[in-house]
C-alpha atoms as a PDB file:
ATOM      1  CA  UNK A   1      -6.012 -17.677 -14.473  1.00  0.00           C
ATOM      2  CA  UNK A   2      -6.508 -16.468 -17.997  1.00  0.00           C
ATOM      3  CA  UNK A   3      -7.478 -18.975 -20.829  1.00  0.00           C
ATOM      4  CA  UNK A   4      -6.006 -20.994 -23.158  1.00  0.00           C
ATOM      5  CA  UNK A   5      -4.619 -19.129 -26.225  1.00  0.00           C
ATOM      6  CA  UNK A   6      -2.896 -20.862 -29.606  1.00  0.00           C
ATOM      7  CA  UNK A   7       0.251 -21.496 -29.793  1.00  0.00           C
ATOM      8  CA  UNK A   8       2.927 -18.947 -29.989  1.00  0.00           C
ATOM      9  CA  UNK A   9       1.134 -16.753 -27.504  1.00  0.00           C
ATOM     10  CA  UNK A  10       3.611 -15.708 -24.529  1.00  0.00           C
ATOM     11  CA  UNK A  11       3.199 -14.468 -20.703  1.00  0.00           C
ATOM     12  CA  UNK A  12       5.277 -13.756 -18.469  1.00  0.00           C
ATOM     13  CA  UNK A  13       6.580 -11.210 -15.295  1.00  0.00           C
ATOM     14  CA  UNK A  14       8.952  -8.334 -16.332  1.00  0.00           C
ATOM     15  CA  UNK A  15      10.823  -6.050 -13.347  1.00  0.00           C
ATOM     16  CA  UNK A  16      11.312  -2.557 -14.267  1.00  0.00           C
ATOM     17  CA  UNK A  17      14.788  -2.047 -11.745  1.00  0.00           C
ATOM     18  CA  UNK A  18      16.784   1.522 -11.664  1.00  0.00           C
ATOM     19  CA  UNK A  19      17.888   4.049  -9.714  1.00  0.00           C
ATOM     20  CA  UNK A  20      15.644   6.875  -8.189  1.00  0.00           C
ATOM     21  CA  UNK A  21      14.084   8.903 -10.398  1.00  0.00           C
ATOM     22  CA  UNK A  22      15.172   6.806 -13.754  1.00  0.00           C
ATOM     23  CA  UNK A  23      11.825   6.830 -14.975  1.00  0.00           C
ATOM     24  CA  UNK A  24      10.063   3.690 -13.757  1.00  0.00           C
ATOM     25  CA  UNK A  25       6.787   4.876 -12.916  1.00  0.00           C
ATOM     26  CA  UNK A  26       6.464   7.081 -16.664  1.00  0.00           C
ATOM     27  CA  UNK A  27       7.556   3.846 -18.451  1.00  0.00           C
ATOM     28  CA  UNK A  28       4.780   1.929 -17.098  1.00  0.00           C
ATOM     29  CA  UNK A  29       2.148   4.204 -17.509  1.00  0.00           C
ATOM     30  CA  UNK A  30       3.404   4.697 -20.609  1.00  0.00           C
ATOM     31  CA  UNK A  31       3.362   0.970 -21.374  1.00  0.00           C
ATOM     32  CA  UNK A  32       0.337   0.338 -20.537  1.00  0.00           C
ATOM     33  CA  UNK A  33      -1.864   3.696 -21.479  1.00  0.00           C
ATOM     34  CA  UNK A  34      -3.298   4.429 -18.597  1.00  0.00           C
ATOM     35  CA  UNK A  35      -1.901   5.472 -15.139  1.00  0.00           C
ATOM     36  CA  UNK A  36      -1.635   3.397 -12.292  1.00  0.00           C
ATOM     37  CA  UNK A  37       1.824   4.502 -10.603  1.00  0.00           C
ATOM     38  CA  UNK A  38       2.780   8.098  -9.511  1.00  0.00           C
ATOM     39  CA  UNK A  39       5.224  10.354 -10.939  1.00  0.00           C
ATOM     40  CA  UNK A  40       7.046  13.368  -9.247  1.00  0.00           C
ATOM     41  CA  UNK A  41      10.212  15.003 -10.448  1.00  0.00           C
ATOM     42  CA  UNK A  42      11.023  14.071  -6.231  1.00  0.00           C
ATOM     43  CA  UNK A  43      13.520  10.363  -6.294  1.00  0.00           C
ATOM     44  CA  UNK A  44      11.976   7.777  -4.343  1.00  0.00           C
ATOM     45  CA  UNK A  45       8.692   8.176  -5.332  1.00  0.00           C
ATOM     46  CA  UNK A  46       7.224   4.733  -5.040  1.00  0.00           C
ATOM     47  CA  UNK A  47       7.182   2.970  -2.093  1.00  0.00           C
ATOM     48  CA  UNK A  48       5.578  -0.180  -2.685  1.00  0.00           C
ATOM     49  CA  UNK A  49       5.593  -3.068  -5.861  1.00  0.00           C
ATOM     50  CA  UNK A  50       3.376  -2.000  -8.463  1.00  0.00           C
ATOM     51  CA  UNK A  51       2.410  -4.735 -10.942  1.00  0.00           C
ATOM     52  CA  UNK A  52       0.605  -3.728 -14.275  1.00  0.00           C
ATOM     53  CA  UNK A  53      -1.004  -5.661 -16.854  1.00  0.00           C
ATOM     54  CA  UNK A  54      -0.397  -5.298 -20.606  1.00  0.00           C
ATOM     55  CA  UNK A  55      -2.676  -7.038 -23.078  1.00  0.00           C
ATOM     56  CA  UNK A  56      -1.336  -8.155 -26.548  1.00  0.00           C
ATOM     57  CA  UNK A  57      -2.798 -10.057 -29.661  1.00  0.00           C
ATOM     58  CA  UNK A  58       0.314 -12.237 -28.957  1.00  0.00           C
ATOM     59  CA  UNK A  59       0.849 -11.882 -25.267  1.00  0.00           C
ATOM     60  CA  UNK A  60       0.174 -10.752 -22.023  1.00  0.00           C
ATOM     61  CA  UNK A  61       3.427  -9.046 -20.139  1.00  0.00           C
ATOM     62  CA  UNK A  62       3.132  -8.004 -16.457  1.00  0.00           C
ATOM     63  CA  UNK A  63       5.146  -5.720 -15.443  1.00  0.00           C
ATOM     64  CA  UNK A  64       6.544  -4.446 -11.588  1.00  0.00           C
ATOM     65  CA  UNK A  65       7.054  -1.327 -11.018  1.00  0.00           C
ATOM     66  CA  UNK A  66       9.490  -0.922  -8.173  1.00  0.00           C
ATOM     67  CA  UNK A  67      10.900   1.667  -5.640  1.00  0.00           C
ATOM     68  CA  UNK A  68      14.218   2.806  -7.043  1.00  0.00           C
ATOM     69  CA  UNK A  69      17.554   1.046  -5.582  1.00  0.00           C
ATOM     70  CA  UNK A  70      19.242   3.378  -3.644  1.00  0.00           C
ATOM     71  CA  UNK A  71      22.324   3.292  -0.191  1.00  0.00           C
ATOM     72  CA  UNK A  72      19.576   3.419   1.978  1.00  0.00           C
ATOM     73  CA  UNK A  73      19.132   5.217   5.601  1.00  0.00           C
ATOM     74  CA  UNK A  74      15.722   4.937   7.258  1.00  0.00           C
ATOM     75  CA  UNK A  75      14.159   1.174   7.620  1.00  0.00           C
ATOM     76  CA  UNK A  76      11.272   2.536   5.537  1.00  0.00           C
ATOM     77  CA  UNK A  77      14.540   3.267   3.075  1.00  0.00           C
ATOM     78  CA  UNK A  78      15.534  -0.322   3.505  1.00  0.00           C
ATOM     79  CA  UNK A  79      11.823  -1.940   2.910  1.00  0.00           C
ATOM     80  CA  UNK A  80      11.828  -0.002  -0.179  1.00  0.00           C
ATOM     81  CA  UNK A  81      15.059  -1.539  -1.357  1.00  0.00           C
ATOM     82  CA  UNK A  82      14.495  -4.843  -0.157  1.00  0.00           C
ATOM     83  CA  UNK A  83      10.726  -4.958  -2.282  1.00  0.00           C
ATOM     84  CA  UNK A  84      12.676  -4.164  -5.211  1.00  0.00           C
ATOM     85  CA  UNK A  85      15.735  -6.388  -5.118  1.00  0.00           C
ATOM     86  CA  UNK A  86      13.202  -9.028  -4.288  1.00  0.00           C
ATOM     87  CA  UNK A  87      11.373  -8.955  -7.817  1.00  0.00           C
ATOM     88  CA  UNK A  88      14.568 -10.460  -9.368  1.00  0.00           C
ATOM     89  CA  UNK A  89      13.632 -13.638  -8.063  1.00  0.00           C
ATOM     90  CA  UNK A  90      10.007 -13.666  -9.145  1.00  0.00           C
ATOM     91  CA  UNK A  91      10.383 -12.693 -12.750  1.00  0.00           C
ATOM     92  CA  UNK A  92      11.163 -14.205 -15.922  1.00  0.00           C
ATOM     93  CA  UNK A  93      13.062 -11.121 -17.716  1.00  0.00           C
ATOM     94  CA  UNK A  94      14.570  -7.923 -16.074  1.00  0.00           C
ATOM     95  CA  UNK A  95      13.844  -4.132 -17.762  1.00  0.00           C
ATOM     96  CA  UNK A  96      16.632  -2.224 -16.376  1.00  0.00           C
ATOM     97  CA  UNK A  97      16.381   1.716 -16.497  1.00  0.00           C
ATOM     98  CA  UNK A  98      19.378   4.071 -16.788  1.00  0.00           C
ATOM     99  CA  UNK A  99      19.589   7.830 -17.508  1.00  0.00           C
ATOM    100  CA  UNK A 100      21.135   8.723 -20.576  1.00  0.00           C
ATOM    101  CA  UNK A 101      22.340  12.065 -18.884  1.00  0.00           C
ATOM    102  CA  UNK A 102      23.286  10.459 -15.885  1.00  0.00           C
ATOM    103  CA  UNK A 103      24.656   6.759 -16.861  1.00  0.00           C
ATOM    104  CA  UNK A 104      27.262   6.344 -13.901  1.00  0.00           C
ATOM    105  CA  UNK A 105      26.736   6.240 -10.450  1.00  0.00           C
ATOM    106  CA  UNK A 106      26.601   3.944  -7.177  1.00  0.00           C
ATOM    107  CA  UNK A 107      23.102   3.197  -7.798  1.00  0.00           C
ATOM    108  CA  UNK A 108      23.932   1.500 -11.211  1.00  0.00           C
ATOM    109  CA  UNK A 109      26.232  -0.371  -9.992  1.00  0.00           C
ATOM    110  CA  UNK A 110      24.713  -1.605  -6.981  1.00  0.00           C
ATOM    111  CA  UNK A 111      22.237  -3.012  -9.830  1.00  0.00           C
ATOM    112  CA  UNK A 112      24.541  -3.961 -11.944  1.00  0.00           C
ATOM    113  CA  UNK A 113      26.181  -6.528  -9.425  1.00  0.00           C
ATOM    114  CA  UNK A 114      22.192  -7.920  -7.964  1.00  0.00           C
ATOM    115  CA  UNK A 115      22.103  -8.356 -11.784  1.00  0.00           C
ATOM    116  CA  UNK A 116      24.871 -10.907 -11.982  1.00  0.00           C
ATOM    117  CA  UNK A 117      23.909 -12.508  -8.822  1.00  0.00           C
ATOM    118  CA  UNK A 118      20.328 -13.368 -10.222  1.00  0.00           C
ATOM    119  CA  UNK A 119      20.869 -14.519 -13.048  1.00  0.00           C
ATOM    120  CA  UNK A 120      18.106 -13.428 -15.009  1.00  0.00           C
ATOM    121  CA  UNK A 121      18.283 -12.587 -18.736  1.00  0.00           C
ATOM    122  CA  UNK A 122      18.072  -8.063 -19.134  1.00  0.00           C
ATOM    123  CA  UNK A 123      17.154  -5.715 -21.260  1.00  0.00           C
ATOM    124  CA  UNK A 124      18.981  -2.570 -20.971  1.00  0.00           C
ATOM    125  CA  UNK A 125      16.303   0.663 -21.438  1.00  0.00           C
ATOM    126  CA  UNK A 126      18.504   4.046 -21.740  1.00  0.00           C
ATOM    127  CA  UNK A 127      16.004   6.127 -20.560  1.00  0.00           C
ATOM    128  CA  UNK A 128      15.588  10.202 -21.038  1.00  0.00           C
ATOM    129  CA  UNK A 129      17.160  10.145 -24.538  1.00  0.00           C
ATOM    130  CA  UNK A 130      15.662  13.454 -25.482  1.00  0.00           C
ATOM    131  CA  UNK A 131      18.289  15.191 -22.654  1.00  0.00           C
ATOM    132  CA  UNK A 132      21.278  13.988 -24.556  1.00  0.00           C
ATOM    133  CA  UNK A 133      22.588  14.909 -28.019  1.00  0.00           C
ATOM    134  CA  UNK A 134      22.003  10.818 -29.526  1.00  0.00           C
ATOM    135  CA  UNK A 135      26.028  11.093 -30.447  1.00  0.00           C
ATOM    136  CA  UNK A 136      26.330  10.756 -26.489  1.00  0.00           C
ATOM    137  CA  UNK A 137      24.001   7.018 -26.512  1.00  0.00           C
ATOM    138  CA  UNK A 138      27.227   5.580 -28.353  1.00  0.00           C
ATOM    139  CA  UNK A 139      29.866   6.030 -25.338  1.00  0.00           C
ATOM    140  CA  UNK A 140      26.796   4.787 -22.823  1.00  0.00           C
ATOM    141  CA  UNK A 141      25.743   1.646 -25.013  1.00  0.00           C
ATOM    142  CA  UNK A 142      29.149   0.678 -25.019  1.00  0.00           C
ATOM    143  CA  UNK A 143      30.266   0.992 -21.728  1.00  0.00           C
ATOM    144  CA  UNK A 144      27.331  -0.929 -21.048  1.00  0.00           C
ATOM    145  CA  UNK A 145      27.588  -3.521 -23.124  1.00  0.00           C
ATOM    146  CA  UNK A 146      30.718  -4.622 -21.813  1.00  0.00           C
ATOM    147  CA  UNK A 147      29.537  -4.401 -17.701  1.00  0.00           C
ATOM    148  CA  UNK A 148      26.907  -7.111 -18.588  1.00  0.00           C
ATOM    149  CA  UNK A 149      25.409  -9.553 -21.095  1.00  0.00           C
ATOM    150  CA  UNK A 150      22.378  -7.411 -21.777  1.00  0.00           C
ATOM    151  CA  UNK A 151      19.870  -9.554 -24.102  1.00  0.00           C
ATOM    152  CA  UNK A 152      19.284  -6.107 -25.482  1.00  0.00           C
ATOM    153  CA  UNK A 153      20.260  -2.134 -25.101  1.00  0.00           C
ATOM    154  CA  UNK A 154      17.339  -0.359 -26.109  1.00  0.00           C
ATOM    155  CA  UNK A 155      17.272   3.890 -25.745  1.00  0.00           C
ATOM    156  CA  UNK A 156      13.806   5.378 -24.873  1.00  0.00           C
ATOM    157  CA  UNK A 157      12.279   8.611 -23.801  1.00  0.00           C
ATOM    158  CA  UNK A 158       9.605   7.359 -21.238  1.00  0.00           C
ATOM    159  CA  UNK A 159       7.662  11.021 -21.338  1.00  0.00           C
ATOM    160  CA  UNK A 160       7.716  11.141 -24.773  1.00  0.00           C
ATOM    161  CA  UNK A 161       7.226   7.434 -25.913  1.00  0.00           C
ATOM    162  CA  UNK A 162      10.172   7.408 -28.396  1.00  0.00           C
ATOM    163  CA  UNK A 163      11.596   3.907 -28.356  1.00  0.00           C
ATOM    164  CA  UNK A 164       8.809   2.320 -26.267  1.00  0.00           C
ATOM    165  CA  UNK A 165       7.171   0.466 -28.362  1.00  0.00           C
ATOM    166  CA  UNK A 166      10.292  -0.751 -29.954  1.00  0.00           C
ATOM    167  CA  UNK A 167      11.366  -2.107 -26.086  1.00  0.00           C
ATOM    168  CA  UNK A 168       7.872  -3.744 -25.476  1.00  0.00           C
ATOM    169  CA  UNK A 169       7.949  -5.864 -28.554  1.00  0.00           C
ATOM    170  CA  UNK A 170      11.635  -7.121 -27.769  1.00  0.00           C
ATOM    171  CA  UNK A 171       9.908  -7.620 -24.422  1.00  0.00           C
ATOM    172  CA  UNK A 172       7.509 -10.034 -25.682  1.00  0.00           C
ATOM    173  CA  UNK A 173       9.860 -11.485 -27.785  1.00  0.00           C
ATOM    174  CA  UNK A 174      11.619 -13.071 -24.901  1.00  0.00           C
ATOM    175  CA  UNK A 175       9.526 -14.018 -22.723  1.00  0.00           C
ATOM    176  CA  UNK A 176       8.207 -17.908 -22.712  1.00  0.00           C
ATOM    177  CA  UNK A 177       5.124 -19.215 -24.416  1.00  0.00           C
ATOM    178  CA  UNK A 178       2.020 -19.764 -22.186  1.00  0.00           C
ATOM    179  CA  UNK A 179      -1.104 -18.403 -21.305  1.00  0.00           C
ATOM    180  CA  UNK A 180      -2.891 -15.332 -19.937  1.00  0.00           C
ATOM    181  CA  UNK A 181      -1.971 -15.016 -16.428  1.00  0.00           C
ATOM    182  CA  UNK A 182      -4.495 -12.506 -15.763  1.00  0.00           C
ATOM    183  CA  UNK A 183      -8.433 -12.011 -17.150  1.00  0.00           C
ATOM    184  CA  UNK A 184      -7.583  -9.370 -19.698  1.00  0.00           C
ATOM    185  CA  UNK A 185      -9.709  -6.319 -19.186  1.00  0.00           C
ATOM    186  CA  UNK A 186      -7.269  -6.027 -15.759  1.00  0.00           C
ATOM    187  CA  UNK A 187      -4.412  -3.693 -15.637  1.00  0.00           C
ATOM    188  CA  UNK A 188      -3.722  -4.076 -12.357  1.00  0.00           C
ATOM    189  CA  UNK A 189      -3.785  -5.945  -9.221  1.00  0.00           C
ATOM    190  CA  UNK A 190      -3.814  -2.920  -6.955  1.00  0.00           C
ATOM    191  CA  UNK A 191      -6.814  -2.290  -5.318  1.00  0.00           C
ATOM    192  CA  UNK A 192      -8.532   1.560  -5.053  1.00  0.00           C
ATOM    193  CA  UNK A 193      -8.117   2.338  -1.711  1.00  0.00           C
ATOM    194  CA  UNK A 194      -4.404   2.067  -2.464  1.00  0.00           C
ATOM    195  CA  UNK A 195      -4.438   3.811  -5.670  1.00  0.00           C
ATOM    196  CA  UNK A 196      -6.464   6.440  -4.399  1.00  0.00           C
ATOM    197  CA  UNK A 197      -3.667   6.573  -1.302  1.00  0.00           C
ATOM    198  CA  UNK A 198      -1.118   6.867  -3.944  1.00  0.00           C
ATOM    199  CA  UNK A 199      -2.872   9.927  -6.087  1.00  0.00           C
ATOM    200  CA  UNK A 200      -2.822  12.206  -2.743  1.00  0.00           C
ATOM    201  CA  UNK A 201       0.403  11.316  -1.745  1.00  0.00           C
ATOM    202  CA  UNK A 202       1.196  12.341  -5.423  1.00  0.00           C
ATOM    203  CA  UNK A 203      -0.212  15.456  -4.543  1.00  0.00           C
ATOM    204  CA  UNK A 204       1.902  15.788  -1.764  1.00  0.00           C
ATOM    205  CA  UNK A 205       5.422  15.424  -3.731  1.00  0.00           C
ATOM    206  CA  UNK A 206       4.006  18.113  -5.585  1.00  0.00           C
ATOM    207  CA  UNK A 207       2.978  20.672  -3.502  1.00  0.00           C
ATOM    208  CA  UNK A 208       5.029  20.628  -0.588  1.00  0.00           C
ATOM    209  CA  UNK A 209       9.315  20.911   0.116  1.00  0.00           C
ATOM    210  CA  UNK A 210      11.838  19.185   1.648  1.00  0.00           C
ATOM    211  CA  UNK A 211      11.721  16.840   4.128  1.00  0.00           C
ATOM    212  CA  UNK A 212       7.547  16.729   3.741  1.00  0.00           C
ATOM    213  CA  UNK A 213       7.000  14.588   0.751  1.00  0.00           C
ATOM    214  CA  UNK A 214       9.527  11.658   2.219  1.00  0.00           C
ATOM    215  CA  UNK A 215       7.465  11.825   6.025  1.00  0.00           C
ATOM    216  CA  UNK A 216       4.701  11.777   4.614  1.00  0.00           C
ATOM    217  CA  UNK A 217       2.082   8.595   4.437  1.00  0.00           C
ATOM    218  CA  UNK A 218      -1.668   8.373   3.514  1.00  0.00           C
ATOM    219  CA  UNK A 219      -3.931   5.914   5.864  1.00  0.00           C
ATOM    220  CA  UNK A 220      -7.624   5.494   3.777  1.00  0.00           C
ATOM    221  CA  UNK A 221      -9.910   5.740   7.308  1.00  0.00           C
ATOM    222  CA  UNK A 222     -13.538   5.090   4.579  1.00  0.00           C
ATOM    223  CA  UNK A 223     -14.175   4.512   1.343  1.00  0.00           C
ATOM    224  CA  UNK A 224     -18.049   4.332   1.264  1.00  0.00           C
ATOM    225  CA  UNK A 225     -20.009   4.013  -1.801  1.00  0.00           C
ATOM    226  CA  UNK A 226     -23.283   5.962  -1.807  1.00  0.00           C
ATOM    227  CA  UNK A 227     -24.683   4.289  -4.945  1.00  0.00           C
ATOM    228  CA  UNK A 228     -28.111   6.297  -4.954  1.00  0.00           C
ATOM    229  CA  UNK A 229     -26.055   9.741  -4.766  1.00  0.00           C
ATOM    230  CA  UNK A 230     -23.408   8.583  -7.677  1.00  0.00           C
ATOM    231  CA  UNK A 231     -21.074   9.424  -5.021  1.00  0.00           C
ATOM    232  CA  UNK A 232     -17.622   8.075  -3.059  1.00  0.00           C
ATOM    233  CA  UNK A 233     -17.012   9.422   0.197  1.00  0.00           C
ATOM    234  CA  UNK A 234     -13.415   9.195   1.269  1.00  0.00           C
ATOM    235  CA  UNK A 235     -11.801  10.475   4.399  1.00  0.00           C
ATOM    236  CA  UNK A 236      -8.045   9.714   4.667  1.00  0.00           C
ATOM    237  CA  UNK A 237      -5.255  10.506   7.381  1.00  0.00           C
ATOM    238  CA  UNK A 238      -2.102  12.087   5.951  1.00  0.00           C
ATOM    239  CA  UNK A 239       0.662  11.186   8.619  1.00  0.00           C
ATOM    240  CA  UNK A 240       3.888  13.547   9.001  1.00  0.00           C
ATOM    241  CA  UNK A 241       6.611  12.809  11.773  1.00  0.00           C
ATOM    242  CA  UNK A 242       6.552  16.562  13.497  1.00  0.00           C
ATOM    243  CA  UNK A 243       4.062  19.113  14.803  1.00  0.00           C
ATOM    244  CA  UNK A 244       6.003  21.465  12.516  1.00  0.00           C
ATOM    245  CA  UNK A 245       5.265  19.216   9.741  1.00  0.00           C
ATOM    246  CA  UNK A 246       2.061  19.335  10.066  1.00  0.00           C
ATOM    247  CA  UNK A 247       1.503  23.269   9.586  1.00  0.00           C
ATOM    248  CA  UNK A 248       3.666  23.123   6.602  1.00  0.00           C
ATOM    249  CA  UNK A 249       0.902  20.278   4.930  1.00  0.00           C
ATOM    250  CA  UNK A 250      -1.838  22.351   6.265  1.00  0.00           C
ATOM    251  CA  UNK A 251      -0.789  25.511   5.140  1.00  0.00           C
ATOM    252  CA  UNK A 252      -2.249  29.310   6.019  1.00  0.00           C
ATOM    253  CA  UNK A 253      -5.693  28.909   6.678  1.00  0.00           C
ATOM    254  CA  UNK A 254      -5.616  25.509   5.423  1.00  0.00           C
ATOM    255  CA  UNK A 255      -4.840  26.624   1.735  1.00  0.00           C
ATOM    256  CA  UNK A 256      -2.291  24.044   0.933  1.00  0.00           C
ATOM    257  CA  UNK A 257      -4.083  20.848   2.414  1.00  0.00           C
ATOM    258  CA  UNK A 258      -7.119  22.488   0.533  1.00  0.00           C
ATOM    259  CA  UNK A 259      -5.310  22.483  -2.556  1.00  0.00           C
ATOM    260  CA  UNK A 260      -4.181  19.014  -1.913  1.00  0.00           C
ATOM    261  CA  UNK A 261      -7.526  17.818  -1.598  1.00  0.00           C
ATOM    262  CA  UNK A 262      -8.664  19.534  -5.274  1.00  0.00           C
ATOM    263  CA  UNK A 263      -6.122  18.143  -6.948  1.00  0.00           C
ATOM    264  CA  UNK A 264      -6.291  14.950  -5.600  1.00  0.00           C
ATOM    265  CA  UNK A 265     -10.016  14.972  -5.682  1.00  0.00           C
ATOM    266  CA  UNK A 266     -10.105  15.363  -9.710  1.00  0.00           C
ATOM    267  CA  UNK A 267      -7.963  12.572 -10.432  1.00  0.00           C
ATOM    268  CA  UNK A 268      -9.755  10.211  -8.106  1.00  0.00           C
ATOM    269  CA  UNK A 269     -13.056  11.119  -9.500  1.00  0.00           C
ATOM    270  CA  UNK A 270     -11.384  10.169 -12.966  1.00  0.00           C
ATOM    271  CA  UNK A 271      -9.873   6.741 -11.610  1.00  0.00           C
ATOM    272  CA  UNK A 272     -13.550   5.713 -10.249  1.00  0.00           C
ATOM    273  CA  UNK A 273     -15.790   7.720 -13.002  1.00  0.00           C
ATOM    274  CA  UNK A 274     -18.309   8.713 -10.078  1.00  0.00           C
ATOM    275  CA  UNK A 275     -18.057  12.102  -8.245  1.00  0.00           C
ATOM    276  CA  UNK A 276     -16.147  11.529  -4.777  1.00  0.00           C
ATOM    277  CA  UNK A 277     -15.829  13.854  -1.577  1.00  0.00           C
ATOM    278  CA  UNK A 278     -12.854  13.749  -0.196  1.00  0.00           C
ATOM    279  CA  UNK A 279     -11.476  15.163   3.305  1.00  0.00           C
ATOM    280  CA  UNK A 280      -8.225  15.160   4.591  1.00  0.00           C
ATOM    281  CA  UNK A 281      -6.909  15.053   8.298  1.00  0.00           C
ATOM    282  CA  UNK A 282      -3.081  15.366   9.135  1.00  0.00           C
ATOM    283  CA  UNK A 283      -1.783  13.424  12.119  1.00  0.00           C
ATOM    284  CA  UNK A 284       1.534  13.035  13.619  1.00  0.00           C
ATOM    285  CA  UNK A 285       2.987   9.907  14.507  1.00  0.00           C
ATOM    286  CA  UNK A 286       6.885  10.443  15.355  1.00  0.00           C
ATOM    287  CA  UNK A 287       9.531   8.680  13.759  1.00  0.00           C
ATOM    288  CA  UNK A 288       7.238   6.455  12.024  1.00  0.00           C
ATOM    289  CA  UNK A 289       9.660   5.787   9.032  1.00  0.00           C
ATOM    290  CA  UNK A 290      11.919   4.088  11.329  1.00  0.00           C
ATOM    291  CA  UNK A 291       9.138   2.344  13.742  1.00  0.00           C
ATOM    292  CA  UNK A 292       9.088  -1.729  12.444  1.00  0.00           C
ATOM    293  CA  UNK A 293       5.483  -1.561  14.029  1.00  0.00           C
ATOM    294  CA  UNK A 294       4.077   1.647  12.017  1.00  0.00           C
ATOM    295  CA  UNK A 295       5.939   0.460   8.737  1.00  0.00           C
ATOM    296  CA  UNK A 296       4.021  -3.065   9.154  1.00  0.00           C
ATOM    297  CA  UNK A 297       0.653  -1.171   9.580  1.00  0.00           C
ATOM    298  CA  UNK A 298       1.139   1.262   6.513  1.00  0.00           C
ATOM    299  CA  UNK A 299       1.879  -1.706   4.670  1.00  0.00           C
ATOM    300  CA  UNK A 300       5.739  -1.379   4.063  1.00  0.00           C
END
């Protein structure tokens, strides 16, 4: 629990809710400077409830990051829908993201109608404004603003910042007076074994196709710290549903898991400012999106 601040100082929880892909994951980094959720140009990125911590001189806001709302299939689908809906209930304001370039669809409105049911107060970010001539925002903000009460409609460009500063400070604005509810050099609750899970499935989205980047799940096996070496050593099992799978993440001669592995390797070493050797084993587990047991273990 953080400690008492004068008065006027605010806290509170903030949801960011949208489709796949709307840009939940870049608005948070964004938000808070530094990155602590993935980003691929791949919908249904995250998985799991991010939360991140944003210190203010007036505030603190706390953001979750959540896996986009989508008609979902597999029961790993259905987790990941589930974990977002369920943030509605734990916050005190909702952030939700459109596209400005794609402003209508099932997803939306699937939102739209949780929206009304919660009965939390929203802000309404229009995301991606730099893919839209800003005579299009007009149409969207109005169409908008009569589908729901929106506290406010505020257009962004998560990638490029525009706008998101603007949003956090009507953020703050609304959210109740009270005190840190976090010690404030922390950004985030997550611990590393799971960020560092999250930066090589990252790498995954991005270097493989099709149906590899949604079977695929990272298991941290050891995260040792060798202190007198300035060294982490982390091995990690990458999990994939079919043999075939597997030779697609391993690649010729191992090249792509190799590649994997460098990429993955950098941005860890950044994250925990010590060198780290990584290694990667695949593994196949069948079906494991839609096994209750495997979901539970992965943490789903």
């Amino acid at each position: 629990m953080g400690e008492e601040k004068g008065p006027g100082f605010k806290s509170g929880f903030v949801s960011l809710i949208g489709r796949p892909n709307a840009g939940k994951s870049t608005l948070l980094n964004r938000l808070l400077g530094e990155k602590i959720a993935i980003i691929s140009p791949r919908p249904q990125t995250t998985r799991n409830r991010i939360l991140g911590i944003k210190n203010l001189p007036a505030g603190q806001v706390i953001f979750l990051d959540t896996p986009g709302v989508h008609h979902s299939r597999t029961r790993l689908n259905k987790s990941m829908v589930r974990t977002a809906l369920a943030t509605l209930d734990e916050v005190d304001l909702v952030c939700f993201l459109i596209e400005a370039d794609r402003p209508e669809n099932d997803e939306n409105d699937l939102i739209l109608k949780n929206l009304k049911r919660a009965g939390k107060p929203v802000v309404l970010a229009i995301n991606k404004i730099d893919l839209v001539p800003r005579a299009e925002l007009l149409p969207v903000i109005g169409r908008y603003s009569q589908l729901f009460p929106f506290r406010e409609i505020i257009p962004i460009s998560a990638l490029s910042g525009d706008g998101v500063e603007i949003l956090a400070e009507e953020i703050l604005r609304m959210l109740p007076e009270g005190p840190p509810l976090f010690p404030e050099d922390m950004v985030t609750d997550q611990t590393e074994r799971f960020l560092v899970s999250e930066f090589i499935r990252e790498k995954i989205l991005h270097r493989t196709r099709e149906e590899i980047p949604y079977a695929a799940a990272v298991v941290i096996e050891e995260f040792k710290e060798k202190e007198e070496k300035n060294l982490v050593v982390i091995r990690a099992t990458i999990l994939v549903e079919r043999d075939s799978q597997k030779g697609i993440l391993i690649g010729e001669k191992g090249r792509t898991l190799k590649e994997i592995g460098r990429l993955a390797r950098e941005e860890i070493e950044s994250l925990l400012g010590t060198k780290v050797f990584l290694e990667l084993w695949v593994k196949v587990e069948k079906n494991w999106r839609d096994d209750p047991r495997a979901l539970r273990r992965l943490g789903y």
